[in-house]
N, C-alpha and C. Protein backbone atom coordinates (compact mmCIF):
# COMPACT_ATOMS: atom_id res chain seq x y z
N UNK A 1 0.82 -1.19 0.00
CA UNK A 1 0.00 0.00 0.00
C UNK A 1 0.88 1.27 0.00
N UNK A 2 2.03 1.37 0.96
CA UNK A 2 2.89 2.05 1.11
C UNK A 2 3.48 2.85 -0.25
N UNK A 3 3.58 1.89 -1.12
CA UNK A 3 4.76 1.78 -2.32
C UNK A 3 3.72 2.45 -3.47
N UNK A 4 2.15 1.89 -3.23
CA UNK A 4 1.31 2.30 -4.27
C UNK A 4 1.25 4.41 -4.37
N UNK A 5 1.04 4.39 -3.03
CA UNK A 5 1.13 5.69 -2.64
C UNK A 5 2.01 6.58 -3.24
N UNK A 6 3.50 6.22 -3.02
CA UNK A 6 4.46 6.89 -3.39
C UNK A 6 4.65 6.97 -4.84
N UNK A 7 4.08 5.90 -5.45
CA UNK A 7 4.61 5.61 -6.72
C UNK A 7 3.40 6.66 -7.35
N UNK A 8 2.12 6.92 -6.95
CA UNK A 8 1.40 7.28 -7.40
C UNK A 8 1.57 9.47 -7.30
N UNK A 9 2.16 9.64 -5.89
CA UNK A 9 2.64 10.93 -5.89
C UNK A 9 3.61 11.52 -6.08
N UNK A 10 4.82 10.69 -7.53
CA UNK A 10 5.70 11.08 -7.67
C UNK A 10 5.70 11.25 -8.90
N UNK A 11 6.48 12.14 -10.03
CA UNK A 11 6.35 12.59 -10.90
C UNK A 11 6.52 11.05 -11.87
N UNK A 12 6.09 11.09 -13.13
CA UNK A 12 6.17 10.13 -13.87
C UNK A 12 8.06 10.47 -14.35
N UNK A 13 9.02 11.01 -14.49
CA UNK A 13 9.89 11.17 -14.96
C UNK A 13 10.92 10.65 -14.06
N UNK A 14 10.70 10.71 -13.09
CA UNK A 14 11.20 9.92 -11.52
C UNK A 14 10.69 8.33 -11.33
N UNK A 15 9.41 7.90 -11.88
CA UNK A 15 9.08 6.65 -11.44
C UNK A 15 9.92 5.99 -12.61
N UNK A 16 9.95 6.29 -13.65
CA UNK A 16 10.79 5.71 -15.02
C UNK A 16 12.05 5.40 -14.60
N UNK A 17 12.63 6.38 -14.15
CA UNK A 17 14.36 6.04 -13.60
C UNK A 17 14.25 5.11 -12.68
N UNK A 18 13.54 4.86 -11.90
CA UNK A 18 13.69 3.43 -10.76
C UNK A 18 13.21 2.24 -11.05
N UNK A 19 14.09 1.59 -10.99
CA UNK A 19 13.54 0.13 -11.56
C UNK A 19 12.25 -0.47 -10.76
N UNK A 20 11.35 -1.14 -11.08
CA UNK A 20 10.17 -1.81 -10.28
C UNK A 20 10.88 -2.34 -9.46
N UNK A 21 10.26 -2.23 -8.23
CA UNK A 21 10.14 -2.89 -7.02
C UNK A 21 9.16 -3.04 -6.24
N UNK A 22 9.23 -3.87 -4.96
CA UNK A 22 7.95 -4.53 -4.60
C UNK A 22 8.12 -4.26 -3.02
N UNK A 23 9.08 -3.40 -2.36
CA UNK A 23 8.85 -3.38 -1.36
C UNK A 23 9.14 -1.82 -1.24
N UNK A 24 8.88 -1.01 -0.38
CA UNK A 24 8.65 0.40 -0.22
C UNK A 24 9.88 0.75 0.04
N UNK A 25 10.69 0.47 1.12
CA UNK A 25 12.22 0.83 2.11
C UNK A 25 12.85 0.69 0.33
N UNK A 26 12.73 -0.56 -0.22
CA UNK A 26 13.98 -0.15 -1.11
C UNK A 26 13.81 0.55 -2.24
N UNK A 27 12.54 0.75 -2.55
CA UNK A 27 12.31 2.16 -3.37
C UNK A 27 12.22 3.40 -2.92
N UNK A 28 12.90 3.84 -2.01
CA UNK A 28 13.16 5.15 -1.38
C UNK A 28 14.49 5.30 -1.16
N UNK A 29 14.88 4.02 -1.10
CA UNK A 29 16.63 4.20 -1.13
C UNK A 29 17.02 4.23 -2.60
N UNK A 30 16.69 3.74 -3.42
CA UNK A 30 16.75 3.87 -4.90
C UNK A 30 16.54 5.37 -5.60
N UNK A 31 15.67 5.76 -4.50
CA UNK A 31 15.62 7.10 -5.15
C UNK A 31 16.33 8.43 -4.25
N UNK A 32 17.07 7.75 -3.22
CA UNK A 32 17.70 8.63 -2.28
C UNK A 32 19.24 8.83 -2.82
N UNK A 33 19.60 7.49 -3.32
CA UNK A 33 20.86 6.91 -4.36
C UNK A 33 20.85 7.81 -5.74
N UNK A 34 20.00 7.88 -6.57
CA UNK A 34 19.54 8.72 -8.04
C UNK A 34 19.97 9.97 -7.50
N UNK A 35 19.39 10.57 -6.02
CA UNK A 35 19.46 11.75 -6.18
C UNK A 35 20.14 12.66 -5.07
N UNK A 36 20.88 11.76 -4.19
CA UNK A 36 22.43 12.22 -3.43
C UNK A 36 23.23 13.02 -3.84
N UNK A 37 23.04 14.10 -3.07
CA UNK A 37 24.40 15.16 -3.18
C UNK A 37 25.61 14.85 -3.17
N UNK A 38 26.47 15.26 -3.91
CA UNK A 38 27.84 14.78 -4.46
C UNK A 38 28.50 16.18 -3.39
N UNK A 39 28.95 15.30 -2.51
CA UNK A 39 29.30 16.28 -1.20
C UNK A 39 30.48 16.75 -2.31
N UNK A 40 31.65 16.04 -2.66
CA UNK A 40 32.68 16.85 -2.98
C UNK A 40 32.54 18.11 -4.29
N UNK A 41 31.15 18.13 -4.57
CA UNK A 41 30.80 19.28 -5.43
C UNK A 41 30.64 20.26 -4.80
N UNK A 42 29.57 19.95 -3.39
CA UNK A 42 29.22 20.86 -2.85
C UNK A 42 30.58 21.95 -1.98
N UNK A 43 31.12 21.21 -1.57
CA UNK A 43 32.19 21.56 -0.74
C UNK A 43 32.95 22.32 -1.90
N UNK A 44 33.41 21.96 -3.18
CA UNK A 44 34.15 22.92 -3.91
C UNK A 44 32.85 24.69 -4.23
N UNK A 45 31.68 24.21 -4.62
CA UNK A 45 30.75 25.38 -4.52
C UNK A 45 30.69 26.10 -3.77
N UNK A 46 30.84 25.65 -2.10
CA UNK A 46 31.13 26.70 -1.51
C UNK A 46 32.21 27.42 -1.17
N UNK A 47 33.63 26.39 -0.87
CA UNK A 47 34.53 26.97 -0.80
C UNK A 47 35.26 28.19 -1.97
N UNK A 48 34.29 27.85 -3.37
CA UNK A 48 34.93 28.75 -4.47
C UNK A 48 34.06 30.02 -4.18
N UNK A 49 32.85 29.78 -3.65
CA UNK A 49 32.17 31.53 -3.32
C UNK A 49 32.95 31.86 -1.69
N UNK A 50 33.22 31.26 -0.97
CA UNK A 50 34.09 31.48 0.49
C UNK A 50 35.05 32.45 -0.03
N UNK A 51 35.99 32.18 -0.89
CA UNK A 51 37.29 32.82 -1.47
C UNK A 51 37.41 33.85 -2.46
N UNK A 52 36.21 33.83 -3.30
CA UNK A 52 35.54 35.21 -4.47
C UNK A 52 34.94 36.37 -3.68
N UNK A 53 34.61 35.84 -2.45
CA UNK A 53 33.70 36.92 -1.82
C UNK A 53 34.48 38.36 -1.43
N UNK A 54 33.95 39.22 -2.01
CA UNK A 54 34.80 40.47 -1.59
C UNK A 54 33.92 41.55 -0.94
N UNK A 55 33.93 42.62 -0.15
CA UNK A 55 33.02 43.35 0.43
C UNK A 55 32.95 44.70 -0.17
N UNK A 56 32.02 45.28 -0.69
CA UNK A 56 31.90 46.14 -1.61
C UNK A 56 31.59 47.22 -0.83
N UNK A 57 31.44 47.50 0.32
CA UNK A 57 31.31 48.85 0.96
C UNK A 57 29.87 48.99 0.72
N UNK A 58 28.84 48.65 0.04
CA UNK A 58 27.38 49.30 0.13
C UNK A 58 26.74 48.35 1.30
N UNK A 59 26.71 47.01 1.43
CA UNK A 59 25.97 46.11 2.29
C UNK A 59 26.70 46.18 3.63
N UNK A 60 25.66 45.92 4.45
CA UNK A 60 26.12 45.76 6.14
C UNK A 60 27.36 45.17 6.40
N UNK A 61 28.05 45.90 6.78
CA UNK A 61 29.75 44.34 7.01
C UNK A 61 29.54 42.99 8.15
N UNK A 62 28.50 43.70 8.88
CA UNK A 62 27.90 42.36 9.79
C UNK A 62 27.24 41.66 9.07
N UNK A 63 26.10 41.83 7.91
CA UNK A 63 25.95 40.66 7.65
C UNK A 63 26.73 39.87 6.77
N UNK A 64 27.87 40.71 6.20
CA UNK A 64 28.35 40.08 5.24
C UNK A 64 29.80 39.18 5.88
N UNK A 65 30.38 39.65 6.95
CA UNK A 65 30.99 38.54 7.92
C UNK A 65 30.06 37.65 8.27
N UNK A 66 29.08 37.77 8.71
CA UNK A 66 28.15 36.47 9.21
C UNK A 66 27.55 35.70 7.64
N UNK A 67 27.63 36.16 6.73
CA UNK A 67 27.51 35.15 5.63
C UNK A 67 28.98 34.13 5.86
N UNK A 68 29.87 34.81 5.45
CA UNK A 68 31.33 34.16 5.51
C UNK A 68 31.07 32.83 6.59
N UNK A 69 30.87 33.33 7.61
CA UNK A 69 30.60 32.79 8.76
C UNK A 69 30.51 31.34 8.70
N UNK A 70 29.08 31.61 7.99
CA UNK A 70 27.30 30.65 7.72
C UNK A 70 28.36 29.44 6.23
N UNK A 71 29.31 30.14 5.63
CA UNK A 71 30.01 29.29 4.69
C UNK A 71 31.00 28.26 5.11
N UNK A 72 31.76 28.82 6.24
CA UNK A 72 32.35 27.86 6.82
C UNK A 72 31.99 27.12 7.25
N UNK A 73 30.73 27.38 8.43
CA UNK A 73 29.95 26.42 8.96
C UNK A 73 29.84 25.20 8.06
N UNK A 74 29.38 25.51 7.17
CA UNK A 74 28.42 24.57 6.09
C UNK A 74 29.86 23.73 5.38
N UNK A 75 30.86 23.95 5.45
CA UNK A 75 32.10 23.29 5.12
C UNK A 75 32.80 22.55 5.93
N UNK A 76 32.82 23.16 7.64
CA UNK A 76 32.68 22.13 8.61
C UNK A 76 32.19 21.14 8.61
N UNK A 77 30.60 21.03 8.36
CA UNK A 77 29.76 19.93 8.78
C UNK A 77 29.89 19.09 6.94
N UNK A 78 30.57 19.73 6.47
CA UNK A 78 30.84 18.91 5.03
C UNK A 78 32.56 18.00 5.43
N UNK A 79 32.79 18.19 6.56
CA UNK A 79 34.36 17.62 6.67
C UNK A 79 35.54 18.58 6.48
N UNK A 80 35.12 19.61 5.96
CA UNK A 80 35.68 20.33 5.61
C UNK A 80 36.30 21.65 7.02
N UNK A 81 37.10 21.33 7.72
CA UNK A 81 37.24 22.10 8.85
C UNK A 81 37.95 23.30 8.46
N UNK A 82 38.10 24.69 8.93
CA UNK A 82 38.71 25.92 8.84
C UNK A 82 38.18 26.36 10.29
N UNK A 83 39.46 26.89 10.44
CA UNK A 83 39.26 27.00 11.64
C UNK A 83 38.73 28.55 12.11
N UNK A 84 38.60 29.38 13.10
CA UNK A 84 37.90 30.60 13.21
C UNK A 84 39.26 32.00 12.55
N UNK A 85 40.43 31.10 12.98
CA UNK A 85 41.32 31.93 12.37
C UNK A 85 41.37 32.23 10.93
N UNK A 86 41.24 31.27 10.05
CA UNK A 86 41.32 30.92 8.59
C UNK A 86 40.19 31.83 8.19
N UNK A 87 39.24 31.95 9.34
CA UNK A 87 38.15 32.67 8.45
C UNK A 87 38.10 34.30 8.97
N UNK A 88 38.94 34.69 10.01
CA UNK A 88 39.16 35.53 10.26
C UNK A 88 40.76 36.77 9.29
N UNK A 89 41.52 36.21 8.67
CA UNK A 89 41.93 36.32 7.62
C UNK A 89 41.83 36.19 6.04
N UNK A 90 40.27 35.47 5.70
CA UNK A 90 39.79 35.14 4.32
C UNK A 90 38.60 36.64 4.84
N UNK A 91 37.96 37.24 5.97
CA UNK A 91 37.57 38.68 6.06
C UNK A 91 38.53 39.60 5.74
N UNK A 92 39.60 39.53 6.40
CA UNK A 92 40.47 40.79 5.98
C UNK A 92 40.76 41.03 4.96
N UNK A 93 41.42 39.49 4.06
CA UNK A 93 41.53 39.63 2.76
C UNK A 93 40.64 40.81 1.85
N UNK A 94 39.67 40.21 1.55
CA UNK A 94 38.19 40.45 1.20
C UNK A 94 38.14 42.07 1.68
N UNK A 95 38.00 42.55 2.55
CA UNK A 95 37.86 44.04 2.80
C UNK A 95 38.38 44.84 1.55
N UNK A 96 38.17 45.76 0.86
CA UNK A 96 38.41 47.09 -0.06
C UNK A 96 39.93 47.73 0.74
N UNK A 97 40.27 48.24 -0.04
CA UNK A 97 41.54 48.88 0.55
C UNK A 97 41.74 50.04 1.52
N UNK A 98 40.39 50.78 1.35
CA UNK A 98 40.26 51.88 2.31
C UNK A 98 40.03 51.13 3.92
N UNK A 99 39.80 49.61 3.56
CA UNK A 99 40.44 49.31 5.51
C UNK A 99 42.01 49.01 5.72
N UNK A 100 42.78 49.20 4.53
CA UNK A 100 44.23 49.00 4.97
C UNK A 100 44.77 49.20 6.45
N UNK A 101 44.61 50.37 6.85
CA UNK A 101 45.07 50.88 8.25
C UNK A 101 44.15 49.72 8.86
N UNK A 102 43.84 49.32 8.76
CA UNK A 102 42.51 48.95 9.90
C UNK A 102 43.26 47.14 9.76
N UNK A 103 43.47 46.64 8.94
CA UNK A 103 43.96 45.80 8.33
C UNK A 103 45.43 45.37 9.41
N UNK A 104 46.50 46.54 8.78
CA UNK A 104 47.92 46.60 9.36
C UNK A 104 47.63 46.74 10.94
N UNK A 105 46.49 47.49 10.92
CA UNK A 105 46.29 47.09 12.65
C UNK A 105 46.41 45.66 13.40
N UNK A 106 45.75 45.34 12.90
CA UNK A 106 45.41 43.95 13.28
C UNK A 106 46.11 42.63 12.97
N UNK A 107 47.03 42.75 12.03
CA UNK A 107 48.43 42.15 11.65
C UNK A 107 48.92 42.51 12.84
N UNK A 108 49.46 43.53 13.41
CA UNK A 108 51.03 44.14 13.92
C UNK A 108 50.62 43.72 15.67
N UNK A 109 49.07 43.36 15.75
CA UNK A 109 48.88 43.07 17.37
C UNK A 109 49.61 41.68 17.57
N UNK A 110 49.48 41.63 18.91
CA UNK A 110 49.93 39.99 19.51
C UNK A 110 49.08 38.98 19.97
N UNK A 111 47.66 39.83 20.12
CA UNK A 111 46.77 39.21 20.59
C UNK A 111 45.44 38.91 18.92
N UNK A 112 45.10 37.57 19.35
CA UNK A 112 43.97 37.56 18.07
C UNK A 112 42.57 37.72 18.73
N UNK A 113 41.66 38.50 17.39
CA UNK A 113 40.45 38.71 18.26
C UNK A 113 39.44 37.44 17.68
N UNK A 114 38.13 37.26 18.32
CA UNK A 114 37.14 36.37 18.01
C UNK A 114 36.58 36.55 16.66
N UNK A 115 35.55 36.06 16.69
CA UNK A 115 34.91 36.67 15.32
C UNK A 115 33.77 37.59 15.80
N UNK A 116 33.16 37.96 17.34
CA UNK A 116 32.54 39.03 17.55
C UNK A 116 33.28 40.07 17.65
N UNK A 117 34.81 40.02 17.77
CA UNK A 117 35.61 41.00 18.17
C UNK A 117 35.62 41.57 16.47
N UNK A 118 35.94 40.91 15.83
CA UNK A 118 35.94 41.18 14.67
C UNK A 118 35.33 41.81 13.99
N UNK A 119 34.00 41.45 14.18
CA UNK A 119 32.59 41.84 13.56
C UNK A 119 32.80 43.58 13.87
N UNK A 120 32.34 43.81 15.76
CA UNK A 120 32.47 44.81 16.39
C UNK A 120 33.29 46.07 15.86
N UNK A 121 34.65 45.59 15.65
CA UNK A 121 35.68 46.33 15.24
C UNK A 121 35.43 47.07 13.70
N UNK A 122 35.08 45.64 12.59
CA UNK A 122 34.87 46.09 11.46
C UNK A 122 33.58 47.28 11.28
N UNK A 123 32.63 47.29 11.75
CA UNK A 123 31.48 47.85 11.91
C UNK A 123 31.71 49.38 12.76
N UNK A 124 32.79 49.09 13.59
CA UNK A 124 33.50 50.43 14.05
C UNK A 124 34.35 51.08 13.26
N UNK A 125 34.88 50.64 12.26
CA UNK A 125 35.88 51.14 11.41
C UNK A 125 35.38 51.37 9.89
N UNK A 126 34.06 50.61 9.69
CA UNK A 126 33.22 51.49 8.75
C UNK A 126 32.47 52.38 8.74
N UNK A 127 32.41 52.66 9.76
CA UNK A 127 31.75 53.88 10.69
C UNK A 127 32.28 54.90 10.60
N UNK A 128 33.43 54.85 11.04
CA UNK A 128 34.75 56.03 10.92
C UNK A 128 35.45 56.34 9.61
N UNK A 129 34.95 55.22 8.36
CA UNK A 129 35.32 55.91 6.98
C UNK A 129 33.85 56.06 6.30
N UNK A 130 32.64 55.91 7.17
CA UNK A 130 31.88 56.75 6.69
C UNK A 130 31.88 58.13 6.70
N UNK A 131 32.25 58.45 8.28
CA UNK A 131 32.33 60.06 8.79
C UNK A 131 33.45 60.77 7.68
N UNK A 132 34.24 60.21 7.43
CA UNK A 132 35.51 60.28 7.08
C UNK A 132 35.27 61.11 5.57
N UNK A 133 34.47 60.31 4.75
CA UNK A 133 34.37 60.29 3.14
C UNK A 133 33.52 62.31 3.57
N UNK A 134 34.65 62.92 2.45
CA UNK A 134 34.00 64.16 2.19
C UNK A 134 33.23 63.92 0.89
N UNK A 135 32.53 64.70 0.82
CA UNK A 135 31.25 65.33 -0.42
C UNK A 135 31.95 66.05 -1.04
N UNK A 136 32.34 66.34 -2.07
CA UNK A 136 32.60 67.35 -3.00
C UNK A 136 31.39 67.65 -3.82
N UNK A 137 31.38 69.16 -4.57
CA UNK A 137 30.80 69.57 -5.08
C UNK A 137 31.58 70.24 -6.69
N UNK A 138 30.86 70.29 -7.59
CA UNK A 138 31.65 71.11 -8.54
C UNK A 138 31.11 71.97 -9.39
N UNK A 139 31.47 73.20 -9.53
CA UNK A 139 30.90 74.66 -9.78
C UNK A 139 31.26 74.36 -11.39
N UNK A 140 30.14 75.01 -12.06
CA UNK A 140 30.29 74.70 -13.25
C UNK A 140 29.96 76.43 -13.84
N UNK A 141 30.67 76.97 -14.36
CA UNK A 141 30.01 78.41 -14.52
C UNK A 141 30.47 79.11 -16.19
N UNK A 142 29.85 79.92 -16.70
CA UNK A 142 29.86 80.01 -18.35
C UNK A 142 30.67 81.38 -18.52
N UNK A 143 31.08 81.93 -19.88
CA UNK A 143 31.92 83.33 -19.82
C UNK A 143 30.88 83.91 -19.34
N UNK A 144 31.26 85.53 -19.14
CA UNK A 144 30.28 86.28 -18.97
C UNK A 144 29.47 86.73 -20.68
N UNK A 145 28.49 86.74 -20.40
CA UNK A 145 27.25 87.30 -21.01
C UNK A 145 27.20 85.63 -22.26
N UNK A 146 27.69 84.81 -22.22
CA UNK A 146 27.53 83.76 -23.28
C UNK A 146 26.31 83.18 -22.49
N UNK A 147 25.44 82.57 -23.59
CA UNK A 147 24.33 82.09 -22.90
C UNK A 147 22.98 82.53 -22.32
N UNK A 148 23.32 84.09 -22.57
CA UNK A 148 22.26 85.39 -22.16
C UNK A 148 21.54 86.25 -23.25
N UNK A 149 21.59 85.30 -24.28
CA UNK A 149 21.01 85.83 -25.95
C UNK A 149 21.59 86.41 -26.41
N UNK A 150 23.03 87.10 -26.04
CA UNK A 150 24.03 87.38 -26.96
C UNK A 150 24.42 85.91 -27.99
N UNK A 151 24.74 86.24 -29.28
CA UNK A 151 25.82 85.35 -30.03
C UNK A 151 27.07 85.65 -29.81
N UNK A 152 27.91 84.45 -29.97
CA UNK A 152 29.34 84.62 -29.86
C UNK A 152 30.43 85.05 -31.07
N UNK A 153 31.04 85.50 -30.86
CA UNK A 153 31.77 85.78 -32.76
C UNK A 153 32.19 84.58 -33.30
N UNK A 154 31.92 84.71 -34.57
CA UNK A 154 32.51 83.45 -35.02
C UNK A 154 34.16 84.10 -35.56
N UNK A 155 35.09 83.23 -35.20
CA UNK A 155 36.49 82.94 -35.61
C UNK A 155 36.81 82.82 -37.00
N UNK A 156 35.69 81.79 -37.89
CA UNK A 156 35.71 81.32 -39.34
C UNK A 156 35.58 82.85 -39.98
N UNK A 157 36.60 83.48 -40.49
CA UNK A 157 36.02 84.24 -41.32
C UNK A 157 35.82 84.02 -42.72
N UNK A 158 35.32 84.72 -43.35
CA UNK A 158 34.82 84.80 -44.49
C UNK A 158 34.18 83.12 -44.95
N UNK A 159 33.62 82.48 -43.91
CA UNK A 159 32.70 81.16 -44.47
C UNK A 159 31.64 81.50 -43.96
């Protein structure tokens, strides 16, 4: 009854790929087998966006460390271990250059920070090249009287 069920709420393009069977357990493993994640794909998918990721200055830097974060995680529990340090240097990397100072800071200490220390800090130091960034403006202004229904002389003579 079990097997009628399943066979009956599953797409016809899926029941084709599994060979007939007559007991339920092994037509669910048959189709758990067809359609198993190929961990070592996954693990290269994420680790290749882990290492592309760069921080563009418009999005939150907290959430975009806590993405990083959420990538390792998911590479951990793939076997894939990095440790809090590894991911605390694949952030710095990644930062734009206007955190250089902020950067050489944190090289030249003796002590390493967490990844809330991290977070904290970065979010403090985008803060301070927000204040930082001046506005310019630029004056755009014409000869005198051009533009005021006078014509200008023309240079071409005699054309």
């Amino acid at each position: 009854m079990s097997l009628m069920i399943m066979k009956h709420s599953i797409p016809k393009a899926i029941k084709g790929a599994i060979p007939k069977e007559t007991r339920a357990k092994t037509f669910l493993d048959q189709i758990a087998n067809r359609f198993a994640i190929n961990e070592n794909v996954e693990t290269s998918t994420i680790l290749s966006k882990l290492v592309s990721l760069q921080y563009k200055g418009k999005e939150n830097i907290m959430e975009y460390i806590m993405e990083m974060s959420n990538l390792v995680t998911r590479l951990n529990a793939l076997k894939l271990e990095l440790s809090e340090d590894i991911l605390m240097h694949l952030v710095l990397i990644s930062l734009p250059t206007q955190f250089s100072p902020f950067k050489i800071s944190y090289n030249t200490q003796k002590e390493k920070w967490t990844l809330n220390e991290l977070i904290a800090q970065c979010v403090q130091e985008r803060e301070r090249l927000k204040q930082e960034k001046i506005e310019s403006a630029h004056l755009a202004s014409t000869s005198q009287g051009f533009g005021t229904g006078k014509k200008r002389k023309s240079d071409n003579k005699g054309k």
